[in-house]
C-alpha atoms as a PDB file:
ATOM      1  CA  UNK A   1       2.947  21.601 -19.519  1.00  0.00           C
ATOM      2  CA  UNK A   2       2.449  18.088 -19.076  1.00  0.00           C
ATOM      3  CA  UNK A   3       5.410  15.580 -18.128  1.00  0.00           C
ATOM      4  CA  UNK A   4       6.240  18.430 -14.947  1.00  0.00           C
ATOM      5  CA  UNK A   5       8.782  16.766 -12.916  1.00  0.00           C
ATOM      6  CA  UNK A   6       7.498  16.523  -9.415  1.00  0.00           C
ATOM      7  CA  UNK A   7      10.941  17.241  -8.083  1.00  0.00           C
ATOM      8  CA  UNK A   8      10.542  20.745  -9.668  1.00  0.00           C
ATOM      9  CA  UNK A   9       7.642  22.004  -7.834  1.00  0.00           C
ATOM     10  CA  UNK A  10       8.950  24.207  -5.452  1.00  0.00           C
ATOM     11  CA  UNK A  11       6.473  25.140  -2.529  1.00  0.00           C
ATOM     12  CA  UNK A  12       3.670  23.327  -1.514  1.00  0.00           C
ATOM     13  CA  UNK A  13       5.359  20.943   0.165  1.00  0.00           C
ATOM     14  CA  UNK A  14       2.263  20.362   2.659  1.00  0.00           C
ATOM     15  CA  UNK A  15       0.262  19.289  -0.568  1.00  0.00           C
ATOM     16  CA  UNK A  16       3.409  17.264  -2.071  1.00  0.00           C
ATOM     17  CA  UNK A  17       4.148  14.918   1.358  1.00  0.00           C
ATOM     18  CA  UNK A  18      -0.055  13.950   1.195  1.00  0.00           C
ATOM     19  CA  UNK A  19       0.656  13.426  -2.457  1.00  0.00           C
ATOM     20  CA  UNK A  20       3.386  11.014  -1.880  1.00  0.00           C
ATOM     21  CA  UNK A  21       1.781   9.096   0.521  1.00  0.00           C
ATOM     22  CA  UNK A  22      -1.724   8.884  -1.404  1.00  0.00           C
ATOM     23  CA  UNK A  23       0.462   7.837  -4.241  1.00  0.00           C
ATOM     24  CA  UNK A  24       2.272   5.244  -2.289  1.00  0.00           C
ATOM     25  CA  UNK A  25      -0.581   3.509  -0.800  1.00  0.00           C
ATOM     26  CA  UNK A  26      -2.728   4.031  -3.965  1.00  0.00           C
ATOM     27  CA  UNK A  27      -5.505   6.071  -2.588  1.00  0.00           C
ATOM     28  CA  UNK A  28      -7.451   8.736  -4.078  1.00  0.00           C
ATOM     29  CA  UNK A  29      -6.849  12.692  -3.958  1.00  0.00           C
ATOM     30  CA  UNK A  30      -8.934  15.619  -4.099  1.00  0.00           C
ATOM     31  CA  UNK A  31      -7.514  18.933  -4.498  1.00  0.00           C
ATOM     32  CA  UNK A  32      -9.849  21.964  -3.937  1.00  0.00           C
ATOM     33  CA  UNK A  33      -8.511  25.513  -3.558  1.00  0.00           C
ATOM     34  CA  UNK A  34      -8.671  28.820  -5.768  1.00  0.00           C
ATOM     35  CA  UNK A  35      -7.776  29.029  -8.947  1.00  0.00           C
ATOM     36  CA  UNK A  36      -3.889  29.583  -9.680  1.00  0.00           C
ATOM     37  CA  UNK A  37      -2.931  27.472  -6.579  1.00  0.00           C
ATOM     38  CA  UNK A  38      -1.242  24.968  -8.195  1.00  0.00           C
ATOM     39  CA  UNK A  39      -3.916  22.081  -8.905  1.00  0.00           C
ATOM     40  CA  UNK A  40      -2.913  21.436 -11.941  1.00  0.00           C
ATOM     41  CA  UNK A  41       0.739  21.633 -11.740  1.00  0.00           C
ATOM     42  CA  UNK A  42       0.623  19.110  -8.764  1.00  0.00           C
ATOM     43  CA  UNK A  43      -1.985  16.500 -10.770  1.00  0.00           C
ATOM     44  CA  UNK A  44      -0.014  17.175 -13.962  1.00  0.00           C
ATOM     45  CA  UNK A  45       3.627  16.220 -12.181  1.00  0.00           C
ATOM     46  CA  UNK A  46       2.105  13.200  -9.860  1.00  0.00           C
ATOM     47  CA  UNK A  47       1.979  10.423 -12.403  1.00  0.00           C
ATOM     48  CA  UNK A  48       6.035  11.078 -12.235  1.00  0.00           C
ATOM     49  CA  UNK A  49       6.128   9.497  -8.682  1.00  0.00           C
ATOM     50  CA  UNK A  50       3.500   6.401  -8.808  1.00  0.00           C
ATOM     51  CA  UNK A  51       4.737   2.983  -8.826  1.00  0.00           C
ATOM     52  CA  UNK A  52       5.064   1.265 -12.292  1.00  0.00           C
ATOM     53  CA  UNK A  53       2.096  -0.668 -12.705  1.00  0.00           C
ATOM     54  CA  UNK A  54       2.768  -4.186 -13.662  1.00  0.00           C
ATOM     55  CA  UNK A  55       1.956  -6.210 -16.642  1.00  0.00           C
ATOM     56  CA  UNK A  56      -0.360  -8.987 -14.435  1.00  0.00           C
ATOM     57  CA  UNK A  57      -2.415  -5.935 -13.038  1.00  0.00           C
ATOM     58  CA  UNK A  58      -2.632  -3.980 -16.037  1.00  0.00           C
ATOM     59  CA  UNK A  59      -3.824  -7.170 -18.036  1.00  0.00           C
ATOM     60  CA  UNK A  60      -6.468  -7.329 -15.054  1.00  0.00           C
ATOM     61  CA  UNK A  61      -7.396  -4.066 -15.482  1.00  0.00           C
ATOM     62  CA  UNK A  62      -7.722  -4.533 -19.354  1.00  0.00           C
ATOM     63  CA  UNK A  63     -10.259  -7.816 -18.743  1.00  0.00           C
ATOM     64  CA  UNK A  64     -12.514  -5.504 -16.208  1.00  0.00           C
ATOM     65  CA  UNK A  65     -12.440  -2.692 -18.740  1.00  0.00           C
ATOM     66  CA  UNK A  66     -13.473  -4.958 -21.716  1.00  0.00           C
ATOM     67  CA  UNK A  67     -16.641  -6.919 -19.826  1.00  0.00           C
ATOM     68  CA  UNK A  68     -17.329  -3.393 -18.849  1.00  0.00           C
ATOM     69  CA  UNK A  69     -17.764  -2.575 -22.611  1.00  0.00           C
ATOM     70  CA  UNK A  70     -15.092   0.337 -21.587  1.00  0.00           C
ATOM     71  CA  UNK A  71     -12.081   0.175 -23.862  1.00  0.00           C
ATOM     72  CA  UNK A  72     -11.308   3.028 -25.820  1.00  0.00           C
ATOM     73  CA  UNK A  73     -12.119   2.834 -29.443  1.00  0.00           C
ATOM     74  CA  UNK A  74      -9.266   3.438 -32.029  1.00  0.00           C
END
């Protein structure tokens, strides 16, 4: 199920507006509830709404990751 289209979540739309706005300002989110509440479905669609990241901050993120001796192998 992943690639769920945020726009197709219907319901929770307490947990989707604090979603949005974590998303827009680029905080953090923790979900905690039972299981079957929709978690999952909510993490799995909220990469749909965040901001492209661009090339000058993913290159930054790429020169912390390799002093950090944390780049994935292939």
């Amino acid at each position: 199920m992943l690639g769920t289209d945020f726009r197709e979540i219907k319901g929770q739309e307490h947990v989707k507006a604090r979603l949005e706005i974590a998303a827009a300002g680029g905080h953090n989110a923790l979900m905690i509830g039972p299981p079957g509440a929709g978690k999952t479905l909510l993490a799995r669609a909220l990469p749909g709404i965040l901001r492209n990241c661009r090339w000058t901050r993913r290159w930054m993120s790429t020169r912390i990751y390799s002093v950090a001796d944390a780049l994935p192998r292939r």
